[in-house]
Protein backbone atom coordinates (compact mmCIF):
# COMPACT_ATOMS: atom_id res chain seq x y z
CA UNK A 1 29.02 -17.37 36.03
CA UNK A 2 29.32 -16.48 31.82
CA UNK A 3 30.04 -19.22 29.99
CA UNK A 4 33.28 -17.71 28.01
CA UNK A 5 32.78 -17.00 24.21
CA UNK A 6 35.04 -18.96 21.85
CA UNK A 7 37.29 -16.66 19.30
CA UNK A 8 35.52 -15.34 16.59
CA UNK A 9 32.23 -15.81 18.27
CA UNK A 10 30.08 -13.39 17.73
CA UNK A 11 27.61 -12.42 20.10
CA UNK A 12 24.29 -13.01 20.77
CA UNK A 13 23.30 -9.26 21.34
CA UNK A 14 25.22 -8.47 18.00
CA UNK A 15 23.63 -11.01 15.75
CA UNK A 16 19.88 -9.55 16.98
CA UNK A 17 21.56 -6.05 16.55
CA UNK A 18 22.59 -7.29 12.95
CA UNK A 19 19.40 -9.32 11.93
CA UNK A 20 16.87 -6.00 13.22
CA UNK A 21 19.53 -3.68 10.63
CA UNK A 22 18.78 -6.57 7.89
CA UNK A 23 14.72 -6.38 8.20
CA UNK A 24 15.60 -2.74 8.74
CA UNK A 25 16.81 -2.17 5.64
CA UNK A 26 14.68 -4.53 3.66
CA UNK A 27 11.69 -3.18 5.25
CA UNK A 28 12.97 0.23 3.97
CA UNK A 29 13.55 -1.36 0.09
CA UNK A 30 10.01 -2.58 0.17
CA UNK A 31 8.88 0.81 1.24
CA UNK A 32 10.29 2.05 -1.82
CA UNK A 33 8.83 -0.33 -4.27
CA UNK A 34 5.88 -0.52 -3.18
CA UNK A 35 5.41 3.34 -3.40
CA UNK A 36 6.14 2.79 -7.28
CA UNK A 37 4.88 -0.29 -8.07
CA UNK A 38 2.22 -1.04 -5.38
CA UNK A 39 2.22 -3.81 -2.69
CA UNK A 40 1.25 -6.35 -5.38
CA UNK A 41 5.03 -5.74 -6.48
CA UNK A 42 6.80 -8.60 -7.13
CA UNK A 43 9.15 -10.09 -4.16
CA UNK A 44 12.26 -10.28 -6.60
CA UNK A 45 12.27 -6.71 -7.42
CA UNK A 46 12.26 -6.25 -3.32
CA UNK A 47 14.83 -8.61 -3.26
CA UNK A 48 16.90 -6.66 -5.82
CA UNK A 49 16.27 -3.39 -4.22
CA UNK A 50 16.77 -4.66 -0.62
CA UNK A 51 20.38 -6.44 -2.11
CA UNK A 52 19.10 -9.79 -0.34
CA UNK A 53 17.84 -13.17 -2.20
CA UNK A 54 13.78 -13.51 -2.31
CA UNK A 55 14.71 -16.28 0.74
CA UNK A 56 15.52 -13.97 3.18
CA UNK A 57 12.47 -12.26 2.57
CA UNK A 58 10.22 -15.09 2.51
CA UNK A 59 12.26 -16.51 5.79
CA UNK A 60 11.26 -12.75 7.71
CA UNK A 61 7.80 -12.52 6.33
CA UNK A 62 6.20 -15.88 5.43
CA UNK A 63 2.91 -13.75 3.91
CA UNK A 64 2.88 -10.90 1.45
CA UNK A 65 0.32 -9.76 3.88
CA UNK A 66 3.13 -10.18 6.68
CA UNK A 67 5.07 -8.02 4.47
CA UNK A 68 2.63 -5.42 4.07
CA UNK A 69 1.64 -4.93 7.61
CA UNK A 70 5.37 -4.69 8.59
CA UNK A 71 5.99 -1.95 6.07
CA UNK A 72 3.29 0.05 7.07
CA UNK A 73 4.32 -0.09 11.03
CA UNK A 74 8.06 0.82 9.61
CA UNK A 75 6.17 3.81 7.89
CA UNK A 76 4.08 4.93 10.60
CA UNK A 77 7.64 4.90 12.89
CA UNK A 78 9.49 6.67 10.18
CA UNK A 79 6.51 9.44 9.49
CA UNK A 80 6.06 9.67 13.43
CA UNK A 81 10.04 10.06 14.34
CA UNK A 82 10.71 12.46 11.22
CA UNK A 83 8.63 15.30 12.58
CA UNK A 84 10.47 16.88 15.20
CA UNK A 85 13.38 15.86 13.79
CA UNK A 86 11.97 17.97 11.23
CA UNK A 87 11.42 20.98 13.31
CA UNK A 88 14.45 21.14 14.06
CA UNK A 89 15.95 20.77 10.97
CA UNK A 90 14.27 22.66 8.62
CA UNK A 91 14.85 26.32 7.56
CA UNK A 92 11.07 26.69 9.00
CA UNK A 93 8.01 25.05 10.53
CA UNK A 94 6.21 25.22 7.35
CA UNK A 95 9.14 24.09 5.29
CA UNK A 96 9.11 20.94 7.92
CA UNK A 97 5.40 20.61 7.40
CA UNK A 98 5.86 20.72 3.61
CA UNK A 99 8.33 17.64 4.17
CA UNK A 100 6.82 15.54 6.81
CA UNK A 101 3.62 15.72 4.26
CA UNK A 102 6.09 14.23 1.48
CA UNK A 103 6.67 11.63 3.52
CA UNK A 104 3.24 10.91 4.86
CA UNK A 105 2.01 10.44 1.02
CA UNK A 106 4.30 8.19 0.61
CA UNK A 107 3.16 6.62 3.29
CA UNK A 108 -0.48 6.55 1.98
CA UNK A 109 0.49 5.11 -1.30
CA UNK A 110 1.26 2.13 0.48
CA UNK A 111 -1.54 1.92 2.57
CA UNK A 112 -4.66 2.02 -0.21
CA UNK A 113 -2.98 -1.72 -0.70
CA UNK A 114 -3.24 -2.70 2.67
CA UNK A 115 -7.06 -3.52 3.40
CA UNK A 116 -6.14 -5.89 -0.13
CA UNK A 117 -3.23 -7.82 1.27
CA UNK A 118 -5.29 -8.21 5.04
CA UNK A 119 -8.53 -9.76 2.81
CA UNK A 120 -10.67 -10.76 5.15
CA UNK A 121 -9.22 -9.39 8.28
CA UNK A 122 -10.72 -6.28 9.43
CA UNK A 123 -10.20 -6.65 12.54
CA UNK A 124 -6.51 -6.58 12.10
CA UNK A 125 -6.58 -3.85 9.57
CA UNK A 126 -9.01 -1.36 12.30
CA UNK A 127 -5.96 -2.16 14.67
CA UNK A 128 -3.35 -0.40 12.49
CA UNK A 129 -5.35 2.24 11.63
CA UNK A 130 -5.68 3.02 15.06
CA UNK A 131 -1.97 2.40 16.17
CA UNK A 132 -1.77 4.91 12.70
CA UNK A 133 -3.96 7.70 14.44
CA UNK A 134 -2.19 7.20 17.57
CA UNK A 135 1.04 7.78 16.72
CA UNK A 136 0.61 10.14 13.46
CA UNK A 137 -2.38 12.35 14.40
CA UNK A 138 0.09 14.09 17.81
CA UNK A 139 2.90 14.78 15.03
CA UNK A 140 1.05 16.07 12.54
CA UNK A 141 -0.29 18.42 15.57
CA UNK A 142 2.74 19.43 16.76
CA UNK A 143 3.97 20.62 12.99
CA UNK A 144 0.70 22.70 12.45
CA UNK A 145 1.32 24.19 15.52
CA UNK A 146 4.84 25.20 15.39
CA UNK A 147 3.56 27.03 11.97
CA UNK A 148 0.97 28.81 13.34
CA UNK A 149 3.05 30.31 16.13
CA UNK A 150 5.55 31.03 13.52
CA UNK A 151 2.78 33.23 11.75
CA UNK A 152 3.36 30.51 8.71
CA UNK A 153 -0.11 29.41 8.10
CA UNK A 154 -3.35 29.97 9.63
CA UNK A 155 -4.76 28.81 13.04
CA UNK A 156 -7.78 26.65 13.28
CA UNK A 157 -6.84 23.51 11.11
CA UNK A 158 -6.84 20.18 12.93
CA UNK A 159 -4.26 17.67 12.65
CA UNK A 160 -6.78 14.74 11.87
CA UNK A 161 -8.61 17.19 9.14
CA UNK A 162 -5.29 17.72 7.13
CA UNK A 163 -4.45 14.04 7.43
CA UNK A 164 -7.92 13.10 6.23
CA UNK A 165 -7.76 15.75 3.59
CA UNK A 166 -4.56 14.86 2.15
CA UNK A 167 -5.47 11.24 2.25
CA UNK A 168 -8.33 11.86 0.48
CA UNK A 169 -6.10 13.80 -2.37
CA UNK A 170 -4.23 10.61 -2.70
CA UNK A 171 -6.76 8.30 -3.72
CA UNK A 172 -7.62 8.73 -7.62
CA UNK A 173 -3.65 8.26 -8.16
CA UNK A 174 -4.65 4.32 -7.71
CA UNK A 175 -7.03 4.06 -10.71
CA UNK A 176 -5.57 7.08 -12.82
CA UNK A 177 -1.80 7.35 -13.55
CA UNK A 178 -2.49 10.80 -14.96
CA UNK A 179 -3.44 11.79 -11.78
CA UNK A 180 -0.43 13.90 -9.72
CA UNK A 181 -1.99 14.00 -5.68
CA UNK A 182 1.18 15.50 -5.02
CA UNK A 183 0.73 18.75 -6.71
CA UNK A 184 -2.73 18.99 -5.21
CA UNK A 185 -1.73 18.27 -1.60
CA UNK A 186 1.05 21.40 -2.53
CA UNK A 187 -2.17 23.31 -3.07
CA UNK A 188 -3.46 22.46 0.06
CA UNK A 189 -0.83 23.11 1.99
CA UNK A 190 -0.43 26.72 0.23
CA UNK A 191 -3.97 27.47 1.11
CA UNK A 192 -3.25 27.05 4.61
CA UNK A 193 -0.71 29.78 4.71
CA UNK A 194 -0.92 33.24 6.27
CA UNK A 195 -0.73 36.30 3.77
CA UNK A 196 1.89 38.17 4.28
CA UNK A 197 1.05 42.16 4.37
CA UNK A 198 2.27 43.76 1.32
């Protein structure tokens, strides 16, 4: 038999609803910082961002390395749930492409910190990249291919090539600040589109 709730109680299944909105959202704030400051960012500038004091954080990630790893599974969620959503949003597939690969750089900004924050453990950092290929590489697949059939860009470009490509764009940003990946990942992605007849 339920044990009756006393007034104003609020229940259990509301408080985890509640507390998975709060990491939510702070998860989301530390997203954001670290794509402009790096994961070395300090945790009161989170804090500020997130509107929480640097306790909260420290009580829902003991580590910065905690931090980090939860970020980049938010990321990987957020990059893998945007793309259809994408599809079937956007004015086309390769305008939905064009976005998704916004987001995925943002994603890879935070990442070239990760292997930092994990030090020594490889083991743990070869697991995300995996669970990062898993989830990512299918998306990423399922955009090119809606743009192909659209007769937006041109057939024969993998999903894993692109990512690796783009990801591969994104790396001198972290030792040069003159260094814009974004406007050579646009240059990419224009290169894989189909000329139109004239």
């Amino acid at each position: 038999m339920p044990t009756p709730s006393h007034p104003g109680e609020v229940p259990a299944r509301s408080k985890r609803a509640d507390a998975q909105r709060n990491q939510q959202t702070l998860l989301t704030a530390a997203a954001a910082v670290f794509v402009t400051c790096g994961v070395d960012a300090p945790i009161r500038r989170i804090a500020a961002e997130a509107g929480v004091g640097m306790g909260t954080i420290y009580r829902h990630f003991p580590t910065r390395a905690d931090l980090v790893v939860a970020v980049y599974r938010h990321q990987v969620e957020a990059c893998a749930e945007a793309g259809p959503r994408l599809l079937a949003d956007a004015d086309s597939p390769f305008t939905a492409l064009r976005r998704w690969v916004d987001l995925f750089v943002d994603f890879l900004v935070t990442k070239h910190g990760l292997a930092n924050a994990l030090q020594s453990d490889s083991n743990g950092f070869d697991a995300l990249h995996a669970y990062f290929l898993d989830r990512l590489v299918p998306v990423c697949g399922q955009l090119l291919d809606a743009a192909v059939e659209a007769g937006d860009i041109r057939p024969g470009t993998q999903p894993y090539e692109l990512m690796r490509g783009i990801g591969n764009l994104c790396v001198g940003h972290d030792s040069d600040s003159r260094y814009d990946p974004r406007r050579l990942v646009e240059l990419l992605l224009q290169g894989l589109r189909e000329p139109r007849p004239s």
